[in-house]
C-alpha atoms as a PDB file:
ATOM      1  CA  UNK A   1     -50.245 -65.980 -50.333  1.00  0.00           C
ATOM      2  CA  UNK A   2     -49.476 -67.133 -46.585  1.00  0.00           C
ATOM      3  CA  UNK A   3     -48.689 -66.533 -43.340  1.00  0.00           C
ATOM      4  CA  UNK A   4     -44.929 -67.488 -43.880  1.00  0.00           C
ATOM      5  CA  UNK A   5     -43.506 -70.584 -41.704  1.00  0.00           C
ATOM      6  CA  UNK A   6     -40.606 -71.887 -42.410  1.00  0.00           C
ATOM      7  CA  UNK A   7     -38.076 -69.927 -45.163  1.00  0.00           C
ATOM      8  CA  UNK A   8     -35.055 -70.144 -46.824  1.00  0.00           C
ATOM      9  CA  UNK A   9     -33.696 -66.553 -47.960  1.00  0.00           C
ATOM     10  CA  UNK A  10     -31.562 -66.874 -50.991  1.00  0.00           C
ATOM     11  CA  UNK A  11     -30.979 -62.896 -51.842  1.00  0.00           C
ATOM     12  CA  UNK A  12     -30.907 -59.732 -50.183  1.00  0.00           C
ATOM     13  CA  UNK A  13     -33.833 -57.971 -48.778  1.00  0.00           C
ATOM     14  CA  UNK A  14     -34.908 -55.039 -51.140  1.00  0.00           C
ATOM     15  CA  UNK A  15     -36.891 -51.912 -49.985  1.00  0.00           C
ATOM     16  CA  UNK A  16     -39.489 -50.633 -52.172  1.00  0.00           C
ATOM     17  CA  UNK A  17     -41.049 -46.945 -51.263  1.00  0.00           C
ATOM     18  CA  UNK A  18     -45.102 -47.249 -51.429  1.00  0.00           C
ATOM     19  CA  UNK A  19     -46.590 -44.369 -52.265  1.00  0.00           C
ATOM     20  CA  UNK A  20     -50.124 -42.882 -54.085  1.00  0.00           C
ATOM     21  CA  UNK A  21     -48.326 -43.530 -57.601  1.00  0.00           C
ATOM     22  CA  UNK A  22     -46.398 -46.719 -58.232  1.00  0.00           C
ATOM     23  CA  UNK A  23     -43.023 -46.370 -59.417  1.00  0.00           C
ATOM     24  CA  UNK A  24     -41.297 -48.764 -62.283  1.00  0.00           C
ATOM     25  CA  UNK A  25     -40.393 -52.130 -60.939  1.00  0.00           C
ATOM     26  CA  UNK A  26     -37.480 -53.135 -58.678  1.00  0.00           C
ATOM     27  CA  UNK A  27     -35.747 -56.182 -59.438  1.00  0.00           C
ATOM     28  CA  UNK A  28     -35.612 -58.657 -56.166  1.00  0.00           C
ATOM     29  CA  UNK A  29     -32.563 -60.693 -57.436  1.00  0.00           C
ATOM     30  CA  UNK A  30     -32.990 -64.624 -56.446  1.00  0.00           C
ATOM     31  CA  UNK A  31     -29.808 -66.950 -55.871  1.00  0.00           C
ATOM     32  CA  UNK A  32     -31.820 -69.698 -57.370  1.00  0.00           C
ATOM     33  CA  UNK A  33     -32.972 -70.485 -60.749  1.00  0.00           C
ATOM     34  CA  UNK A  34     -35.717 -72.763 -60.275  1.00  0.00           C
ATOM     35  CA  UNK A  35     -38.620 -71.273 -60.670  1.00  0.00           C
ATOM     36  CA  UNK A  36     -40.851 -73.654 -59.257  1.00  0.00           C
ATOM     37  CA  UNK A  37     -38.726 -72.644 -55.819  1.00  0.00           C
ATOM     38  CA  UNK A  38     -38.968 -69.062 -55.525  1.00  0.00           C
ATOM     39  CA  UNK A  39     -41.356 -67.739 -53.586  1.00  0.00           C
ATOM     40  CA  UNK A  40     -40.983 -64.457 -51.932  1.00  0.00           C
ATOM     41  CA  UNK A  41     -41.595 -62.564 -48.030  1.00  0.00           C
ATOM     42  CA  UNK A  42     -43.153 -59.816 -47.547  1.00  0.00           C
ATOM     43  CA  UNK A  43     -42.884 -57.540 -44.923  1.00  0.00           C
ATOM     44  CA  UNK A  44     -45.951 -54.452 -44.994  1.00  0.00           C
ATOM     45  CA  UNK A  45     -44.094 -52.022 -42.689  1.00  0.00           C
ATOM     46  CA  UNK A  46     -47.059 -49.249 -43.258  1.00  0.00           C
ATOM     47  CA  UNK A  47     -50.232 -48.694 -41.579  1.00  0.00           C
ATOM     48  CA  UNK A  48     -52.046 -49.583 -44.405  1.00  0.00           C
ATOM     49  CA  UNK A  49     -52.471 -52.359 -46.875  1.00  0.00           C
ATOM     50  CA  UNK A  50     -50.349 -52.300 -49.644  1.00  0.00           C
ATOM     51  CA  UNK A  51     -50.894 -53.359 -53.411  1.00  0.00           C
ATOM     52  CA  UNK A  52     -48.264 -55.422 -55.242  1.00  0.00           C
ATOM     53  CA  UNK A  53     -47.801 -56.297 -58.638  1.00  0.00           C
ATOM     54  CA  UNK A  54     -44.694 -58.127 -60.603  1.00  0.00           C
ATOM     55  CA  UNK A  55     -43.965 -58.227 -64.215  1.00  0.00           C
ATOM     56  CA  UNK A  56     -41.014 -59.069 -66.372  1.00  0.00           C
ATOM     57  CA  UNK A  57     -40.750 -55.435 -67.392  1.00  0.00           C
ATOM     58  CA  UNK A  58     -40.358 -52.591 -65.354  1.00  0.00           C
ATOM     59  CA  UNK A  59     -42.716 -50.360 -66.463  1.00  0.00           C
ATOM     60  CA  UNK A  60     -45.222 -52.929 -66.461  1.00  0.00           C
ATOM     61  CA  UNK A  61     -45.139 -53.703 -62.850  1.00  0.00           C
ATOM     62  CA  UNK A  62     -46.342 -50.105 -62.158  1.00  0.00           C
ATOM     63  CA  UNK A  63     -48.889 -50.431 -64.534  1.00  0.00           C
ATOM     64  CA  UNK A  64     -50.517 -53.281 -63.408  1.00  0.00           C
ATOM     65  CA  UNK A  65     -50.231 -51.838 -59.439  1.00  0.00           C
ATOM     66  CA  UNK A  66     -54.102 -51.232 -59.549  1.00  0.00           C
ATOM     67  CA  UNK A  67     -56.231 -52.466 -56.686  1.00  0.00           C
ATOM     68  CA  UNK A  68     -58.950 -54.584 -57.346  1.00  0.00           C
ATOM     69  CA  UNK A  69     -62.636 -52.615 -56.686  1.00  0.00           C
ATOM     70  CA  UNK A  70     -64.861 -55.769 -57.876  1.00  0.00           C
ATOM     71  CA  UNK A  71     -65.337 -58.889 -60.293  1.00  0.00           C
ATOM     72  CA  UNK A  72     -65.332 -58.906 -64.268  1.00  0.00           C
ATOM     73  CA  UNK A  73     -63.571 -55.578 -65.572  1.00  0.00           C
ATOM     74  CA  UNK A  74     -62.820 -54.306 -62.354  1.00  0.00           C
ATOM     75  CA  UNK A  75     -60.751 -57.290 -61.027  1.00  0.00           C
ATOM     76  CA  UNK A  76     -56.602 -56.764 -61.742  1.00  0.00           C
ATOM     77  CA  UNK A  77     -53.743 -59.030 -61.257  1.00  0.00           C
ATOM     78  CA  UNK A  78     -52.127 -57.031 -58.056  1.00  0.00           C
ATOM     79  CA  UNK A  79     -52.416 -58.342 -55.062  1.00  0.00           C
ATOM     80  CA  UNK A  80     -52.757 -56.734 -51.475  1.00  0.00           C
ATOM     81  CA  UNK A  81     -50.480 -57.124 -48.703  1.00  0.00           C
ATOM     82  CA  UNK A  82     -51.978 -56.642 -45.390  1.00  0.00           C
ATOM     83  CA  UNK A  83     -50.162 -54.494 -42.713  1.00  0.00           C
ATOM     84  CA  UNK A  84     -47.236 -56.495 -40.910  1.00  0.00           C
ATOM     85  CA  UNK A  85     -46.224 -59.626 -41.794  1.00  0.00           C
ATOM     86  CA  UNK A  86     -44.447 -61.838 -43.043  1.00  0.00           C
ATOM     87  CA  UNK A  87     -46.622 -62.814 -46.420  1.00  0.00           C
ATOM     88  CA  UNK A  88     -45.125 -65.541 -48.456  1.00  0.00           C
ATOM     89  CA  UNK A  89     -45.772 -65.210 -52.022  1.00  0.00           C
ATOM     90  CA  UNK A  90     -44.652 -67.569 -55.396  1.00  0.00           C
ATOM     91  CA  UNK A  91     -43.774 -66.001 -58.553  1.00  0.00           C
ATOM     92  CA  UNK A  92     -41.081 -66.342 -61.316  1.00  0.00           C
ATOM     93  CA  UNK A  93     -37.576 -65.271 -61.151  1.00  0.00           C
ATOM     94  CA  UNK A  94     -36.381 -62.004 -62.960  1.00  0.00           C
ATOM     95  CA  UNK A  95     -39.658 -59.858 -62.120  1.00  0.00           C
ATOM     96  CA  UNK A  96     -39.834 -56.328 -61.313  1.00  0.00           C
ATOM     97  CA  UNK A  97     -41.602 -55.652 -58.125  1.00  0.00           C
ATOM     98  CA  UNK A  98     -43.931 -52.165 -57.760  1.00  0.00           C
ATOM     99  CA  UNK A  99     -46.434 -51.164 -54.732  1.00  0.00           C
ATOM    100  CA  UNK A 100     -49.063 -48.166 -54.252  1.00  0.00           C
ATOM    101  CA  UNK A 101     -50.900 -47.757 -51.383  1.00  0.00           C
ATOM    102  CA  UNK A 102     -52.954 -44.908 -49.487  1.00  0.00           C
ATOM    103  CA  UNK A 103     -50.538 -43.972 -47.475  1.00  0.00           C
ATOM    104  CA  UNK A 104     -46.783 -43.521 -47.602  1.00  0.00           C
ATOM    105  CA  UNK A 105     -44.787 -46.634 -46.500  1.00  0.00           C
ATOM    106  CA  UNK A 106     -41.769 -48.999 -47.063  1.00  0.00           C
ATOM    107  CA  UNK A 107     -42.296 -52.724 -48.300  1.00  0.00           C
ATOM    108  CA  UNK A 108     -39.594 -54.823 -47.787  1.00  0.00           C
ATOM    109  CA  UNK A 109     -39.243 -57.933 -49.963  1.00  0.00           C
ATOM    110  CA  UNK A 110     -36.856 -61.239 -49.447  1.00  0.00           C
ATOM    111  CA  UNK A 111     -36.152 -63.333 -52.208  1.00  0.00           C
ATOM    112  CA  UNK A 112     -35.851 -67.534 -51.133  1.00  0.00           C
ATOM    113  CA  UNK A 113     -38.018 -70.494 -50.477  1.00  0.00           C
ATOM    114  CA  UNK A 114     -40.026 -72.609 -47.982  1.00  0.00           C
ATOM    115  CA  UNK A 115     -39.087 -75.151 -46.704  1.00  0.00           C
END
């Protein structure tokens, strides 16, 4: 994850409600098909950091929104986002997207690629 320079969006921007509970995964459609390419931006628009998690299924995104409290068993594969932004992060097309966080907020995530 970075501090995003320069980027190439290649989809629409999606908004993704964070609250207490994460919901079932939103896709984040990607014009491209090279995975090695996509990366997505984040943008935390909350007061609060946010945690983020991606699978290929739905439901499995919000299941595996857990933030990490330590090492060993109590480490997860979410990651935070801090407040603001942008945060630049790679992953594979066709994932479903899900966020939780402490307090109510909107996430807004652009699908593309640096350059």
């Amino acid at each position: 994850m970075n501090r995003m320079g320069a980027f190439e969006p290649r989809g629409k921007t999606v908004a993704i409600a964070s609250t207490s509970t994460a919901a079932n995964g939103v896709a984040v459609p990607c014009l491209s098909t090279d995975d090695r390419a996509n990366q997505f931006s984040f943008y935390n628009a909350g007061n609060t950091f946010v945690t983020v998690a991606y699978a290929a299924v739905n439901t499995d995104s919000a299941n595996a929104c857990v933030a990490a409290t330590g090492a060993g068993a109590n480490s997860k594969s979410s990651f935070p986002i801090p407040v603001g932004g942008p945060y630049v992060v790679t992953a594979p097309t066709g994932q479903y997207w899900s966020c939780n966080s402490t307090v109510n907020c909107t996430v807004y995530i652009t699908p593309g690629c640096g350059l």
